[in-house]
N, C-alpha and C. Protein backbone atom coordinates (compact mmCIF):
# COMPACT_ATOMS: atom_id res chain seq x y z
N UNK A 1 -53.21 -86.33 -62.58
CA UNK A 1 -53.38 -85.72 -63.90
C UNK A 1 -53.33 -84.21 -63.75
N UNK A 2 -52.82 -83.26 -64.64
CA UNK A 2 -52.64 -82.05 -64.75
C UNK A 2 -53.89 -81.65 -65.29
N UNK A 3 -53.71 -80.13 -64.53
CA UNK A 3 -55.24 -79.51 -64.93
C UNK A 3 -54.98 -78.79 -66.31
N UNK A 4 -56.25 -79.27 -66.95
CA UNK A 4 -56.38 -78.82 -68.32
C UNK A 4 -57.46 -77.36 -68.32
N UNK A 5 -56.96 -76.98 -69.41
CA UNK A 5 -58.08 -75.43 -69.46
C UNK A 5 -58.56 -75.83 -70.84
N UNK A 6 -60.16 -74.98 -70.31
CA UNK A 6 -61.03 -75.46 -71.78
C UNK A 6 -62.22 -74.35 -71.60
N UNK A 7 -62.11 -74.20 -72.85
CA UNK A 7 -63.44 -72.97 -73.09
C UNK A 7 -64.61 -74.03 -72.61
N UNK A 8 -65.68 -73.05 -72.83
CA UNK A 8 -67.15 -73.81 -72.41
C UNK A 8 -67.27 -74.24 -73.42
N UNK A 9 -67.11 -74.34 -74.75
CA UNK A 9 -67.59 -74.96 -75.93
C UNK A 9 -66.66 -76.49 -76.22
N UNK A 10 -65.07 -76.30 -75.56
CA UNK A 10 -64.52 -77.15 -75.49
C UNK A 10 -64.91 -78.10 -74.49
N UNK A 11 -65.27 -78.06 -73.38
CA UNK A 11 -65.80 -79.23 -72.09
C UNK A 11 -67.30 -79.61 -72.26
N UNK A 12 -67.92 -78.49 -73.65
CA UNK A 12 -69.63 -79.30 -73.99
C UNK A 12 -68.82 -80.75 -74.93
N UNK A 13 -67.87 -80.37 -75.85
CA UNK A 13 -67.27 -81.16 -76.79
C UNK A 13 -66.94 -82.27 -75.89
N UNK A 14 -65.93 -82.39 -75.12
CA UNK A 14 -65.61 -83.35 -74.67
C UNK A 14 -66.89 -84.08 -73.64
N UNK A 15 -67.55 -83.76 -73.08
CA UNK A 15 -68.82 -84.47 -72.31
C UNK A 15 -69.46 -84.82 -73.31
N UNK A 16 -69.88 -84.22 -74.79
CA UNK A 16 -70.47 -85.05 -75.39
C UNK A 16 -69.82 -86.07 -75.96
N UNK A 17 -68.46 -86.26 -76.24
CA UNK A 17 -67.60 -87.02 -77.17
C UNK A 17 -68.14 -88.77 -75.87
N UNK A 18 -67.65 -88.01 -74.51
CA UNK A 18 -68.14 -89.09 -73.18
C UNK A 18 -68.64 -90.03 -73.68
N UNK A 19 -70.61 -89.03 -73.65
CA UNK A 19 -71.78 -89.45 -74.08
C UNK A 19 -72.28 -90.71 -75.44
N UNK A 20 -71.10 -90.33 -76.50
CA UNK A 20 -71.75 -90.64 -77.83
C UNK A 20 -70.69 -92.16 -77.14
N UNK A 21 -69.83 -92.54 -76.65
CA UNK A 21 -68.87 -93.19 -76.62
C UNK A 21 -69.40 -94.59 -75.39
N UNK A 22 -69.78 -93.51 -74.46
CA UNK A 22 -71.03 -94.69 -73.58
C UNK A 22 -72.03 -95.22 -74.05
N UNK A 23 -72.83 -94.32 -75.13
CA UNK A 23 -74.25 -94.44 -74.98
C UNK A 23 -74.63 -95.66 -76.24
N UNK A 24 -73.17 -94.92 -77.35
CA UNK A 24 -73.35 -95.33 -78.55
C UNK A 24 -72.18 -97.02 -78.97
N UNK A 25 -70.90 -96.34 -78.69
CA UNK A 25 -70.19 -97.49 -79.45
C UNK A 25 -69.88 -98.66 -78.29
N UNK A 26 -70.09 -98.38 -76.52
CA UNK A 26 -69.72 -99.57 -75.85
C UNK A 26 -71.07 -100.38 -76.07
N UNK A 27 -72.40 -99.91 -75.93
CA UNK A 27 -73.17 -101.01 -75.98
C UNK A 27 -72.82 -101.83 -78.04
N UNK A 28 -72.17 -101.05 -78.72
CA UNK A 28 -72.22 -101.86 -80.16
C UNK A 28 -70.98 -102.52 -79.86
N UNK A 29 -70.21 -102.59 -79.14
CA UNK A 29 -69.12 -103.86 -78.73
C UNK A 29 -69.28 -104.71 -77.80
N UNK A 30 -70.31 -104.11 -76.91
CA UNK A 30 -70.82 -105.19 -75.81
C UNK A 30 -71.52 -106.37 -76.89
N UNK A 31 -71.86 -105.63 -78.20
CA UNK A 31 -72.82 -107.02 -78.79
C UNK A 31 -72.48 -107.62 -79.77
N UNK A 32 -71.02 -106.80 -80.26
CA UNK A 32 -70.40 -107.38 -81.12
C UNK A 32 -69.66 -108.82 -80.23
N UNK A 33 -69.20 -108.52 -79.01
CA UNK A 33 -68.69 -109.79 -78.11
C UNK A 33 -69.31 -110.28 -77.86
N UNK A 34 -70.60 -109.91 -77.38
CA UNK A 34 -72.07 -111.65 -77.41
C UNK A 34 -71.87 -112.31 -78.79
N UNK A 35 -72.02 -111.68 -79.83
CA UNK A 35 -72.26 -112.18 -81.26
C UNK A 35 -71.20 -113.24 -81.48
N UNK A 36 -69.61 -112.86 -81.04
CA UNK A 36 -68.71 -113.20 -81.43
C UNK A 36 -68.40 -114.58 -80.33
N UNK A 37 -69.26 -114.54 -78.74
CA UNK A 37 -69.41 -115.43 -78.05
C UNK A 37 -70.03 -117.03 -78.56
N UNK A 38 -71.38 -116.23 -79.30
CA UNK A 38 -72.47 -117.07 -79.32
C UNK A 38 -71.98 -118.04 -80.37
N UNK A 39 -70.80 -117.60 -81.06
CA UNK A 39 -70.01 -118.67 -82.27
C UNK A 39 -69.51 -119.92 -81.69
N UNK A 40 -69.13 -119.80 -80.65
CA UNK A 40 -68.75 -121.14 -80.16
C UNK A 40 -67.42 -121.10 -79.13
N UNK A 41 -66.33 -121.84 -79.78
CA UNK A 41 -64.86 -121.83 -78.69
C UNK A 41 -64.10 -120.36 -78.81
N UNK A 42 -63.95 -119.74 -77.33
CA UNK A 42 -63.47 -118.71 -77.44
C UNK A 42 -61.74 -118.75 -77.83
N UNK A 43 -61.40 -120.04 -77.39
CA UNK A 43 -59.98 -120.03 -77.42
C UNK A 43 -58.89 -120.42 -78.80
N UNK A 44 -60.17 -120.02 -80.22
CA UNK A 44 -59.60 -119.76 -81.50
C UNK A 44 -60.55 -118.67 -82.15
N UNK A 45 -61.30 -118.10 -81.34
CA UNK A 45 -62.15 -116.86 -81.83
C UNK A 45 -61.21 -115.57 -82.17
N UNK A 46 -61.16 -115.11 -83.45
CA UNK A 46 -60.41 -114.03 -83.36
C UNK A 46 -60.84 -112.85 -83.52
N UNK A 47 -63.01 -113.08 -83.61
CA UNK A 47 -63.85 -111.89 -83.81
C UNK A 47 -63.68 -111.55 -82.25
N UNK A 48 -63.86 -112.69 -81.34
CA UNK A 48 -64.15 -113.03 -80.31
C UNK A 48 -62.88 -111.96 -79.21
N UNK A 49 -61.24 -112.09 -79.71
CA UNK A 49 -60.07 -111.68 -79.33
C UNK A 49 -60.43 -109.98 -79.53
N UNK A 50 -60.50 -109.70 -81.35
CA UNK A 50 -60.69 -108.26 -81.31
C UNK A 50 -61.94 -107.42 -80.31
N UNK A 51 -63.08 -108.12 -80.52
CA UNK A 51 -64.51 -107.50 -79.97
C UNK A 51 -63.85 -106.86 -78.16
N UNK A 52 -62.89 -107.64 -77.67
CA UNK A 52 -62.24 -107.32 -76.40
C UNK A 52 -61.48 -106.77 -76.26
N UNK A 53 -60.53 -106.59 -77.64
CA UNK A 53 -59.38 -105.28 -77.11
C UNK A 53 -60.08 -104.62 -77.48
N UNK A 54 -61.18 -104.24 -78.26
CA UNK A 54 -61.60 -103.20 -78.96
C UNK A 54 -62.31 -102.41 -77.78
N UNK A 55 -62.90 -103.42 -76.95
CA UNK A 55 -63.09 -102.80 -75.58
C UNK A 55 -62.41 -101.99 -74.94
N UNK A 56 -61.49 -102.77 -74.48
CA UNK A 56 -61.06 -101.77 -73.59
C UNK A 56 -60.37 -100.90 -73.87
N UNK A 57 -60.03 -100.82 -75.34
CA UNK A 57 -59.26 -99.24 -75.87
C UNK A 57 -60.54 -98.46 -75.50
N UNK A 58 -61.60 -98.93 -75.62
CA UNK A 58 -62.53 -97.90 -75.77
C UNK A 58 -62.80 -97.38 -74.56
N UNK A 59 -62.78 -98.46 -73.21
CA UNK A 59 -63.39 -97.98 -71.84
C UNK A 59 -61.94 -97.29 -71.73
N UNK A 60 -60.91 -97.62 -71.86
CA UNK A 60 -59.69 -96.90 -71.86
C UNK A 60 -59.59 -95.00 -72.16
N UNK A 61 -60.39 -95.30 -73.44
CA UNK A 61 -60.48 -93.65 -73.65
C UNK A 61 -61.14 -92.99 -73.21
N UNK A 62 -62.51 -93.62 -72.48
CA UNK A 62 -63.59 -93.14 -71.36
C UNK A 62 -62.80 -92.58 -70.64
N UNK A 63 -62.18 -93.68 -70.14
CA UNK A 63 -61.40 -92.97 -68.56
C UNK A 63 -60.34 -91.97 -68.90
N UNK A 64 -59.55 -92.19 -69.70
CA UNK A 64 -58.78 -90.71 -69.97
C UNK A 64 -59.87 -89.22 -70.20
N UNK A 65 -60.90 -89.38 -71.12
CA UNK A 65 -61.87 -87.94 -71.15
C UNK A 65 -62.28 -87.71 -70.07
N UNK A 66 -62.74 -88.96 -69.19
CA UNK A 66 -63.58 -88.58 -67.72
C UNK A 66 -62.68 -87.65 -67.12
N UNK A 67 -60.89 -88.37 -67.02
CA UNK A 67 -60.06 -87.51 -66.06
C UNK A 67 -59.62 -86.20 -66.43
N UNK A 68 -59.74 -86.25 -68.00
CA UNK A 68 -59.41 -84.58 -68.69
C UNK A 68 -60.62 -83.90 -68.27
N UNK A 69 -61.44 -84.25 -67.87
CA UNK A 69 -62.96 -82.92 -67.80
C UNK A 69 -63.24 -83.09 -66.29
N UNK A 70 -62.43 -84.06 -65.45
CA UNK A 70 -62.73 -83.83 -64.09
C UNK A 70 -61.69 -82.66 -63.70
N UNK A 71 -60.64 -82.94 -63.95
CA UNK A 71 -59.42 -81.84 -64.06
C UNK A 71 -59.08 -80.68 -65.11
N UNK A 72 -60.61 -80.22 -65.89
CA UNK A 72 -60.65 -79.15 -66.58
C UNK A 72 -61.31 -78.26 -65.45
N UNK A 73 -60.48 -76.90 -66.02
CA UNK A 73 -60.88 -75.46 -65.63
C UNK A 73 -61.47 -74.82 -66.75
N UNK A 74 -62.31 -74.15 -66.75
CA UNK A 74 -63.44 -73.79 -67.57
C UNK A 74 -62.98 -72.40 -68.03
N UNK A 75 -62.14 -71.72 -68.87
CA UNK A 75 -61.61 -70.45 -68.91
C UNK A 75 -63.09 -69.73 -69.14
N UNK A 76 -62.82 -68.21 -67.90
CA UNK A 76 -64.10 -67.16 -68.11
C UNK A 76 -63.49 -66.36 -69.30
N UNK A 77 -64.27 -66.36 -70.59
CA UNK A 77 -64.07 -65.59 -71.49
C UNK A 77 -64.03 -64.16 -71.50
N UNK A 78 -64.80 -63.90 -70.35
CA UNK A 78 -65.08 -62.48 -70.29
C UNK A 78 -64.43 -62.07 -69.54
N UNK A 79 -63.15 -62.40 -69.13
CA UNK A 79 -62.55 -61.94 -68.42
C UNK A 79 -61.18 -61.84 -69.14
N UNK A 80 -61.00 -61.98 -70.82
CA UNK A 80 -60.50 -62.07 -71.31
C UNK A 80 -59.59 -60.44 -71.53
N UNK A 81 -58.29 -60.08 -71.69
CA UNK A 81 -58.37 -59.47 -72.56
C UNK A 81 -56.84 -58.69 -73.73
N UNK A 82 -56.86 -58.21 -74.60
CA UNK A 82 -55.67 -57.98 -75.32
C UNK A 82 -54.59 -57.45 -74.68
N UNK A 83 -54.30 -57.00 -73.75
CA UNK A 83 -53.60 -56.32 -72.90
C UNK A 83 -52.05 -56.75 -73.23
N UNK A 84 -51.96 -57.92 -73.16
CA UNK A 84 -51.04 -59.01 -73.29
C UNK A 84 -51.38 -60.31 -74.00
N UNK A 85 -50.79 -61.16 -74.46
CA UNK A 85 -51.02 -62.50 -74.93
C UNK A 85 -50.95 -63.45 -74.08
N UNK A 86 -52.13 -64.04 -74.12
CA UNK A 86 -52.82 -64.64 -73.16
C UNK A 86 -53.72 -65.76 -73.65
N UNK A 87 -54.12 -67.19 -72.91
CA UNK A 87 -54.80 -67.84 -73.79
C UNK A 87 -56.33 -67.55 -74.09
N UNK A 88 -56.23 -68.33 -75.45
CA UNK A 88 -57.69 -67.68 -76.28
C UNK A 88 -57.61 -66.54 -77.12
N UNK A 89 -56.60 -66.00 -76.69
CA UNK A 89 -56.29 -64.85 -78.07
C UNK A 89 -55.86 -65.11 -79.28
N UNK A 90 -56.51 -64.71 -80.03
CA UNK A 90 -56.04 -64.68 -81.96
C UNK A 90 -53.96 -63.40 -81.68
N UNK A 91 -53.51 -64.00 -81.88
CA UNK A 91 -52.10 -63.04 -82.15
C UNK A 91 -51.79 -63.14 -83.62
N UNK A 92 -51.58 -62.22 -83.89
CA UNK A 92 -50.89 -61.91 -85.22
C UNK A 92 -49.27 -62.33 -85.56
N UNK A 93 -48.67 -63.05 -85.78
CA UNK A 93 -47.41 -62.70 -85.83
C UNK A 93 -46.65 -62.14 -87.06
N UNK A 94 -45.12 -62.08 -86.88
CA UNK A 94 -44.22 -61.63 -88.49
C UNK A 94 -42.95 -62.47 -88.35
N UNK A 95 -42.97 -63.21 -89.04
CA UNK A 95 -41.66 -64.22 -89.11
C UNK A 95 -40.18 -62.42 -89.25
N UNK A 96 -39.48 -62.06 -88.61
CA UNK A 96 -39.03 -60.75 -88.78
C UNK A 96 -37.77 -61.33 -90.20
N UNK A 97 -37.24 -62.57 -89.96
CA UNK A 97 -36.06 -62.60 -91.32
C UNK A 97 -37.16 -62.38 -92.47
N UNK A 98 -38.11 -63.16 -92.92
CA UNK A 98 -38.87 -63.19 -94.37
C UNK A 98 -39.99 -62.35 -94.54
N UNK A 99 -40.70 -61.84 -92.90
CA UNK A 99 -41.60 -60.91 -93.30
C UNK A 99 -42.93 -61.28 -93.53
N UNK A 100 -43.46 -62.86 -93.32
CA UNK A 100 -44.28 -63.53 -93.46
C UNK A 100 -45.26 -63.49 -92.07
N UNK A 101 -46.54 -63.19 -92.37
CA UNK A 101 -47.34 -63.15 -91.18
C UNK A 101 -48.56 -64.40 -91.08
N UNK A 102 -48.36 -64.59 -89.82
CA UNK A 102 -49.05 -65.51 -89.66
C UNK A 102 -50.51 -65.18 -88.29
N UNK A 103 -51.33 -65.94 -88.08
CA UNK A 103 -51.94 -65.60 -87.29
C UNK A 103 -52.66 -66.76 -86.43
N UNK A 104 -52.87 -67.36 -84.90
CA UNK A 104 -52.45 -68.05 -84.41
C UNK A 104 -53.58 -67.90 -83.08
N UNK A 105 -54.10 -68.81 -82.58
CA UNK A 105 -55.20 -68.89 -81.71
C UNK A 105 -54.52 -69.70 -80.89
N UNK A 106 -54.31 -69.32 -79.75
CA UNK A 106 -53.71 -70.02 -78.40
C UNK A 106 -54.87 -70.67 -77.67
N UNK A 107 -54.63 -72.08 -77.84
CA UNK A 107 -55.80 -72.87 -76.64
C UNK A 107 -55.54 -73.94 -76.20
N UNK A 108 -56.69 -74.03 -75.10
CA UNK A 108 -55.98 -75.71 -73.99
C UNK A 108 -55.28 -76.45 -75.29
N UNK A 109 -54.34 -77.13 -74.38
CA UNK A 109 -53.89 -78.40 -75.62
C UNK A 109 -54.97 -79.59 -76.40
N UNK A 110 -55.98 -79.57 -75.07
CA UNK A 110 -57.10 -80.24 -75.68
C UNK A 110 -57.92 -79.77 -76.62
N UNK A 111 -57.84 -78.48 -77.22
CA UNK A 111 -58.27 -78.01 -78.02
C UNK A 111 -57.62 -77.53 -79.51
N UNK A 112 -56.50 -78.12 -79.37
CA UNK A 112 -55.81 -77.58 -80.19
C UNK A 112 -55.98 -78.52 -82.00
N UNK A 113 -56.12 -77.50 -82.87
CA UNK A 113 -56.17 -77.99 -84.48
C UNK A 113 -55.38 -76.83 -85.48
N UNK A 114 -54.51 -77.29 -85.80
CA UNK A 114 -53.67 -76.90 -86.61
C UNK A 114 -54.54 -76.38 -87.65
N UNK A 115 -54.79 -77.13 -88.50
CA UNK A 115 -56.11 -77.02 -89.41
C UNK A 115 -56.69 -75.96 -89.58
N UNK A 116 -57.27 -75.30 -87.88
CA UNK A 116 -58.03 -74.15 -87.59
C UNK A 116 -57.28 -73.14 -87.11
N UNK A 117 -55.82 -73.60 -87.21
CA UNK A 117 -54.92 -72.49 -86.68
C UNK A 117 -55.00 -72.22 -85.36
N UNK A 118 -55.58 -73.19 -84.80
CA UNK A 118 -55.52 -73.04 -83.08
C UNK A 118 -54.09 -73.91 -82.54
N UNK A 119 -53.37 -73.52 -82.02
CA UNK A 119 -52.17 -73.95 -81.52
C UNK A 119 -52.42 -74.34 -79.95
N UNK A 120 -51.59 -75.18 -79.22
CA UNK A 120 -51.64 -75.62 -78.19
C UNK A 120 -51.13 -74.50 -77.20
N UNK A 121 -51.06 -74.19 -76.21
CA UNK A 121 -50.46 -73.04 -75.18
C UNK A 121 -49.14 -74.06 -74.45
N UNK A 122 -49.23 -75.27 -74.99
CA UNK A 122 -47.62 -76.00 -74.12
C UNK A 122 -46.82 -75.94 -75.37
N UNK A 123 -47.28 -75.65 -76.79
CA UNK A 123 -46.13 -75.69 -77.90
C UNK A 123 -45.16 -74.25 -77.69
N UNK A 124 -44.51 -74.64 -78.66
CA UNK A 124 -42.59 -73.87 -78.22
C UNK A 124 -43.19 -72.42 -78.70
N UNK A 125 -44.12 -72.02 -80.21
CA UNK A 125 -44.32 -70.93 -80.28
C UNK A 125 -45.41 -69.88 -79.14
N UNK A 126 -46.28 -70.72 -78.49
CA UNK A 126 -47.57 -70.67 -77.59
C UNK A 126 -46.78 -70.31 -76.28
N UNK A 127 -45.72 -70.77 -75.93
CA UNK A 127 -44.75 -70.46 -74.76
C UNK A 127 -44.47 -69.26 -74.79
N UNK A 128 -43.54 -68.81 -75.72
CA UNK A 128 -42.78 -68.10 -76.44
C UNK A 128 -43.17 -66.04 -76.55
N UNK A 129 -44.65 -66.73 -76.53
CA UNK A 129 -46.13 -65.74 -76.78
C UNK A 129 -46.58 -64.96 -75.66
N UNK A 130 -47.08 -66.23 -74.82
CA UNK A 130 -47.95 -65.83 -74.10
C UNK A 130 -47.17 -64.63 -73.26
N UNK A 131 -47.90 -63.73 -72.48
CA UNK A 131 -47.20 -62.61 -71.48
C UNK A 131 -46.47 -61.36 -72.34
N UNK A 132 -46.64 -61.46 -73.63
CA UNK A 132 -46.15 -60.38 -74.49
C UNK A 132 -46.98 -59.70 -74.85
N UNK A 133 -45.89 -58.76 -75.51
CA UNK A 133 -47.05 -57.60 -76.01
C UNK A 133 -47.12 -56.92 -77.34
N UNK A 134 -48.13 -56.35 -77.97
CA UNK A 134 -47.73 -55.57 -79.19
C UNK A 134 -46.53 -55.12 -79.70
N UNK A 135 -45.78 -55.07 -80.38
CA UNK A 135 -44.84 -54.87 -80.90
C UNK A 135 -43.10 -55.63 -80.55
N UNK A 136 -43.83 -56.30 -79.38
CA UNK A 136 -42.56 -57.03 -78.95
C UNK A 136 -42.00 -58.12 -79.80
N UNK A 137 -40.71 -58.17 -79.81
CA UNK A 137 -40.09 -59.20 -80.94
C UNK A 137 -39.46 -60.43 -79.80
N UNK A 138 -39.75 -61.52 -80.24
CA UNK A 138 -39.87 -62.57 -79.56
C UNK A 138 -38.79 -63.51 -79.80
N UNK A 139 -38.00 -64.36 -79.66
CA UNK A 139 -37.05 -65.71 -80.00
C UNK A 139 -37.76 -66.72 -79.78
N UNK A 140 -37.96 -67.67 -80.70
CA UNK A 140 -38.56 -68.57 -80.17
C UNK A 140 -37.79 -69.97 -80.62
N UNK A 141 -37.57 -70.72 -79.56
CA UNK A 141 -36.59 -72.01 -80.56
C UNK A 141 -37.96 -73.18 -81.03
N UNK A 142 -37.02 -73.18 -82.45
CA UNK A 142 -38.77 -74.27 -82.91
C UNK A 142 -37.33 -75.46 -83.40
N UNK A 143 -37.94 -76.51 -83.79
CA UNK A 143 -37.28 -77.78 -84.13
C UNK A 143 -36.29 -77.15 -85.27
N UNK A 144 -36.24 -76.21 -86.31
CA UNK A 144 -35.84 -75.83 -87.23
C UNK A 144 -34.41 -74.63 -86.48
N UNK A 145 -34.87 -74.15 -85.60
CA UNK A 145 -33.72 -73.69 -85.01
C UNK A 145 -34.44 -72.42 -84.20
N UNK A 146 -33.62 -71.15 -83.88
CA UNK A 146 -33.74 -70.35 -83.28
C UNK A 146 -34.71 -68.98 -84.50
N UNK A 147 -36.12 -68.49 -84.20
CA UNK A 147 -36.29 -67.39 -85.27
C UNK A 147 -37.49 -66.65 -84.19
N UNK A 148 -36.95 -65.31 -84.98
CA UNK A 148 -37.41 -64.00 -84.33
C UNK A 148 -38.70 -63.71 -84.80
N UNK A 149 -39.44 -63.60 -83.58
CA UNK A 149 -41.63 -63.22 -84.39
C UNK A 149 -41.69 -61.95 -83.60
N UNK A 150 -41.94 -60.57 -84.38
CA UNK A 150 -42.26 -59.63 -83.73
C UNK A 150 -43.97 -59.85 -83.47
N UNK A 151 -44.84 -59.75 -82.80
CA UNK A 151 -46.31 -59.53 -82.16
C UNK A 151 -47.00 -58.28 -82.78
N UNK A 152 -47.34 -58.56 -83.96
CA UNK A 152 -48.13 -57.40 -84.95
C UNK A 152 -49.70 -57.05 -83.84
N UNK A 153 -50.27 -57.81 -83.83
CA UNK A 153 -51.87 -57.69 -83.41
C UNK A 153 -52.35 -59.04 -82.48
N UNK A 154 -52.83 -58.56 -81.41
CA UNK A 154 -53.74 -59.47 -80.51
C UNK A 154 -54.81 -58.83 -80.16
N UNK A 155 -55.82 -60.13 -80.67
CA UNK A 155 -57.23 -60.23 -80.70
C UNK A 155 -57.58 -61.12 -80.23
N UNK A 156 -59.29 -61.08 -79.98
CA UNK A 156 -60.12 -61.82 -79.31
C UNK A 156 -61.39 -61.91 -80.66
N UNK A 157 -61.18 -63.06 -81.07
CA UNK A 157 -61.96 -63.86 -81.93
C UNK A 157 -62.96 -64.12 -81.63
C-alpha cells in the first residue's frame, strides 16, 4: 500500500472512524447473525446470508483504514509554508480565459471534500499546482480539455 499523508486532525478522524466501527457496528452484526442463527435453517436464511456479507464488508473496511493509518505520514504543519504550493495550502486560483476565481485546499486524498473545497493532491488540478508560485500561470489538462489558472494567492488556512 502507498503511503498516505494526513494532517493530525485527519489520522484522529480515521482512528476514530477504526474505533466507532470495532467497538460499535461489528459487535451489532455479530448479533444481528446470532439473531438471524437462532431462526433456524441457515441454508434458506436470507437475514442469516445478509448479517454475513454485511460482515465482512465491514471487517473489510477495518482492514483497508488499519492499512491507510499504518502507512500514513503525519504532515508537520509547522513546517508549512507559502513559499510555493505545497500540500495543505489554501491557493487562490483565476480561470485566465473567463476570469473566474476560485480557491482550493490541497490535501491527502484521504482527506479530500469537494464540498469543503479541499481537493485531493493526486487530482489533475492539485498536480498541476503544487511546486508553483504566485503569479505563475499554469496548464492544466482537466477532463473538459486543456485551461490556463494563473496562482493569484497562497495561504495557510
Amino acid at each position: 500500500m502507498a503511503i498516505s499523508y494526513m494532517t493530525k486532525e485527519g489520522y484522529k478522524k480515521k482512528m476514530e472512524e477504526i474505533a466507532y466501527l470495532e467497538n460499535v457496528k461489528r459487535p451489532e452484526i455479530s448479533a444481528a447473525i446470532a439473531e438471524a442463527r437462532d431462526k433456524g435453517d441457515l441454508s434458506e436464511n436470507a437475514e442469516y446470508d445478509a448479517a454475513k456479507e454485511a460482515q465482512g464488508m465491514l471487517e473489510m473496511k477495518i482492514s483497508q483504514l488499519k492499512d491507510l493509518v499504518a502507512n500514513a505520514r503525519i504532515i508537520d504543519e509547522s513546517k508549512l509554508n507559502t513559499d510555493e504550493v505545497q500540500i495543505m495550502n489554501s491557493v487562490t486560483i483565476k480561470n485566465v480565459a473567463n476570469g473566474m476565481q476560485m480557491k482550493y485546499t490541497i490535501v491527502a486524498d484521504s482527506e479530500a471534500n469537494i464540498r469543503e473545497r479541499k481537493i485531493a493532491s493526486s487530482t489533475p488540478i492539485a498536480k498541476g499546482l503544487l511546486g508553483k508560485h504566485v503569479g505563475d500561470v499554469v496548464d492544466i489538462q482537466v477532463p473538459s480539455g486543456m485551461m490556463k489558472f494563473e496562482i493569484i494567492e497562497i495561504s495557510i488556512d
